[in-house]
Protein backbone atom coordinates (compact mmCIF):
# COMPACT_ATOMS: atom_id res chain seq x y z
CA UNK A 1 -34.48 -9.82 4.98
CA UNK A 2 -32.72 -6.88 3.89
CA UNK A 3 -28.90 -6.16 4.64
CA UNK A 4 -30.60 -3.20 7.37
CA UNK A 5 -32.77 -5.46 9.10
CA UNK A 6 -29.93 -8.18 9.45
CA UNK A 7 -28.14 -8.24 13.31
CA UNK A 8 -24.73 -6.69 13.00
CA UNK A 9 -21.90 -9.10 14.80
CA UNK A 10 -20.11 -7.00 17.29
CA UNK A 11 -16.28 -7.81 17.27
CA UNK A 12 -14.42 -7.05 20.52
CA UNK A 13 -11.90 -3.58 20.62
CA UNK A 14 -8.68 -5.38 19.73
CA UNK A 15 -10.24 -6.94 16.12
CA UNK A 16 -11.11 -3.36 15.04
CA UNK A 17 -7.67 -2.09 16.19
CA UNK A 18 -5.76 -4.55 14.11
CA UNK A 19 -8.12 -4.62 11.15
CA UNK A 20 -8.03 -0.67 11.19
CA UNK A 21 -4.57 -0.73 11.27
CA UNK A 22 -4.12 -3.13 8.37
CA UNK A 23 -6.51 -1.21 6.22
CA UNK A 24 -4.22 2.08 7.11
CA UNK A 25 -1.38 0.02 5.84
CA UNK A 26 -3.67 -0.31 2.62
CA UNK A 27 -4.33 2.83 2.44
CA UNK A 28 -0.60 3.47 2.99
CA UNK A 29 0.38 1.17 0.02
CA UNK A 30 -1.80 2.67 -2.50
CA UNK A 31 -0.37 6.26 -1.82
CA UNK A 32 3.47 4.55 -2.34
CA UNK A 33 2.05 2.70 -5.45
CA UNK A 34 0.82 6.30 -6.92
CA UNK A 35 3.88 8.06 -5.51
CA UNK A 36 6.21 4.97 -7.72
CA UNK A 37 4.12 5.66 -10.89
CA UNK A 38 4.87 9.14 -10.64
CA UNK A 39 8.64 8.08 -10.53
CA UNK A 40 8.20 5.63 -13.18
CA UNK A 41 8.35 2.64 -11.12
CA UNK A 42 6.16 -0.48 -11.50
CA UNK A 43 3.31 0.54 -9.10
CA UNK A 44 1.96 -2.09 -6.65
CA UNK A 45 5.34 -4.24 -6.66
CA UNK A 46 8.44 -3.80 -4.06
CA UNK A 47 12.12 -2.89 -5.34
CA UNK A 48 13.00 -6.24 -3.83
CA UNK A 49 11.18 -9.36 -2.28
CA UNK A 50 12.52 -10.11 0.46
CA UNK A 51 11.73 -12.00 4.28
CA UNK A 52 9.20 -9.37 5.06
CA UNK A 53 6.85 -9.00 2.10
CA UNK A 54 6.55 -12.85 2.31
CA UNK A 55 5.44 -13.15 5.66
CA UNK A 56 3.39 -9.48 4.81
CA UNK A 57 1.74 -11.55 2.03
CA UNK A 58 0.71 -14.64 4.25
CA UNK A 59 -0.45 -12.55 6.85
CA UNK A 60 -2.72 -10.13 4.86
CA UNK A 61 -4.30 -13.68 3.47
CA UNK A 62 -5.15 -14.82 6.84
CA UNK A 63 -6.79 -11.85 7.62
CA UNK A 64 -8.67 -11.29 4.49
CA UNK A 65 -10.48 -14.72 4.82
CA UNK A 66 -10.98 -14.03 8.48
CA UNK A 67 -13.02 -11.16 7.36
CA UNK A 68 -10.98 -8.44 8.14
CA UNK A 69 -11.48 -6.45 4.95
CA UNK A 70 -15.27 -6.39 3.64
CA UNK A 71 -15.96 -6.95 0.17
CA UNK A 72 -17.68 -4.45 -2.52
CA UNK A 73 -21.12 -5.43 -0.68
CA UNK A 74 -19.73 -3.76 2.88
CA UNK A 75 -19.54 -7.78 4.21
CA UNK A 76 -16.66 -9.97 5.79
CA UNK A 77 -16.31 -13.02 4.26
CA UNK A 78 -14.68 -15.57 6.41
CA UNK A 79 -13.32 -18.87 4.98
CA UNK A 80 -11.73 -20.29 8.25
CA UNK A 81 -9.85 -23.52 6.90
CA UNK A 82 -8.34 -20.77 4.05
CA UNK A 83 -7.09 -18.73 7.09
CA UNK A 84 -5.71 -21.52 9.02
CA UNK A 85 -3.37 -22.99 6.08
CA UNK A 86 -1.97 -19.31 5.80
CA UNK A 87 -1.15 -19.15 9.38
CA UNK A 88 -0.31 -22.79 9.29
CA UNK A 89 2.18 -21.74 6.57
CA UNK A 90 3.51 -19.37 8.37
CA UNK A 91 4.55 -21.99 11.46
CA UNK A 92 6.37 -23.85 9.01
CA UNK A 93 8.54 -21.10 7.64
CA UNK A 94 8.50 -19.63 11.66
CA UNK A 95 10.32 -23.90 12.05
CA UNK A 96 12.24 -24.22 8.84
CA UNK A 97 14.12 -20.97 9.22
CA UNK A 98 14.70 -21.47 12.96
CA UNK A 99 18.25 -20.22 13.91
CA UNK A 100 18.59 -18.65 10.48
CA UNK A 101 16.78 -15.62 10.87
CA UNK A 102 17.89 -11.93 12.13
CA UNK A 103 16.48 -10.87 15.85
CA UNK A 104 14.20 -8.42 13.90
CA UNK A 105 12.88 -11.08 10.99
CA UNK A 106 12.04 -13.50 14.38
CA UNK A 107 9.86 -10.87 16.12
CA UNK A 108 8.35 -9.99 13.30
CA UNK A 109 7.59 -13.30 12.11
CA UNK A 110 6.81 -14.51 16.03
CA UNK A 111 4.84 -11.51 16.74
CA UNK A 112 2.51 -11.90 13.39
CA UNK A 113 2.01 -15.84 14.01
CA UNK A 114 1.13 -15.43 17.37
CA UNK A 115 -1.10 -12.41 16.97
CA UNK A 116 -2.95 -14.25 13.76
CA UNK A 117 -3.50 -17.01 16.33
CA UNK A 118 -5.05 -14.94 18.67
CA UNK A 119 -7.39 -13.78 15.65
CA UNK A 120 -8.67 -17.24 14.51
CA UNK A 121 -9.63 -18.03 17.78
CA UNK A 122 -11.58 -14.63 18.50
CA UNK A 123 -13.47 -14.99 14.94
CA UNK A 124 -14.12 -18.53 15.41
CA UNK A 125 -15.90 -17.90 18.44
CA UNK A 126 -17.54 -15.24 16.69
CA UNK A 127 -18.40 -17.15 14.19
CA UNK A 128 -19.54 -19.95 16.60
CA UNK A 129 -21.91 -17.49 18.10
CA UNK A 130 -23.33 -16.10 14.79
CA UNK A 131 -24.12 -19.57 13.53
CA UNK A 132 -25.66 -20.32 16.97
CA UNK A 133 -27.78 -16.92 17.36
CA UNK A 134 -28.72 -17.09 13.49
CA UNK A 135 -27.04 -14.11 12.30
CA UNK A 136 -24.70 -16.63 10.04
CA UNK A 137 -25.08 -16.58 6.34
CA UNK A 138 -23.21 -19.83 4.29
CA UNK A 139 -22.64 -18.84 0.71
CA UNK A 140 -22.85 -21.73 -1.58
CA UNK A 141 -21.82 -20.02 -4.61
CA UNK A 142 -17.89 -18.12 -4.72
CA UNK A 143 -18.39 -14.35 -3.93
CA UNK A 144 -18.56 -12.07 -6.59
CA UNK A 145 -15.29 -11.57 -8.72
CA UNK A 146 -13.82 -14.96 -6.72
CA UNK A 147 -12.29 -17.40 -8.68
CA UNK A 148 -14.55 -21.27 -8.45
CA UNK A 149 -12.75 -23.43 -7.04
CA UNK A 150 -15.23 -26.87 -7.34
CA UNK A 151 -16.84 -28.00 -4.41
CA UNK A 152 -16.20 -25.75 -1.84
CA UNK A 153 -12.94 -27.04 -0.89
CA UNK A 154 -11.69 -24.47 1.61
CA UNK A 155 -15.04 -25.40 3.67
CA UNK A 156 -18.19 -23.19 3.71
CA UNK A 157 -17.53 -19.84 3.02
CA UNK A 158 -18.88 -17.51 5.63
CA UNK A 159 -20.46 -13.68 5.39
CA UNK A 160 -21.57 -11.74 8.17
């Protein structure tokens, strides 16, 4: 069956909002890394790490392997068990740094877990319904360009 004759999943309003606005953060990045090599700077890399490009890090993981950003084929790949650890990572920097954290670093950090949460559940339910009306694809292989990491231990990877 050819990638035009395969059903498209439909993903409710507030998935496309959020993944649209992280791929306008993207798009966002790339024109500061260009602007920085113009200045000499090391593109691609902040001035400082700090609280906020960690938790910017975890996040973007959790939504790349809950398909949020398609790979060269146009697809979402979703490795759910991949996703969960990153938010699950996030909860336990959101309880080790309880009471230590600015009012700003907490909303940001309790504003990203909990909307990450809401996520996972909406794309394993649409992932629940692919695999149910057939529309599902496992890969048994890593994507193209992906690291192999043995036996699939992140669970099946997904595309849709």
């Amino acid at each position: 069956m050819s990638d035009k004759e395969q059903p498209k999943i439909i993903i409710d309003d507030d998935w496309k909002s959020s993944a649209q606005a992280e791929k306008e953060k993207l798009v966002q990045a790339e024109h500061d890394a260009a602007q920085a090599a113009a200045e000499g700077k090391t593109p691609g890399l902040p001035e400082q790490i700090g609280f906020k490009e960690v938790i910017s890090m975890l996040a973007t993981q959790a939504l790349m392997y809950m398909g949020a950003f398609p790979d060269e084929s146009g697809r979402a790949m979703v490795s759910l068990d991949v996703a969960k650890m990153n938010i699950d990572m996030l909860g336990v920097i959101q309880e080790k740094t309880k009471g230590n954290l600015s009012e700003e670093e907490k909303k940001m950090l309790d504003g990203t877990i909990t909307e990450l949460r809401y996520q996972f559940v909406e794309v394993t339910k649409a992932v629940s319904k692919a695999a149910a009306d057939g529309t599902l694809e496992q890969m048994q292989q890593p994507a193209p360009g992906a690291p192999d990491l043995g036996a699939n231990p992140g669970g099946p990877s997904l595309k849709f």
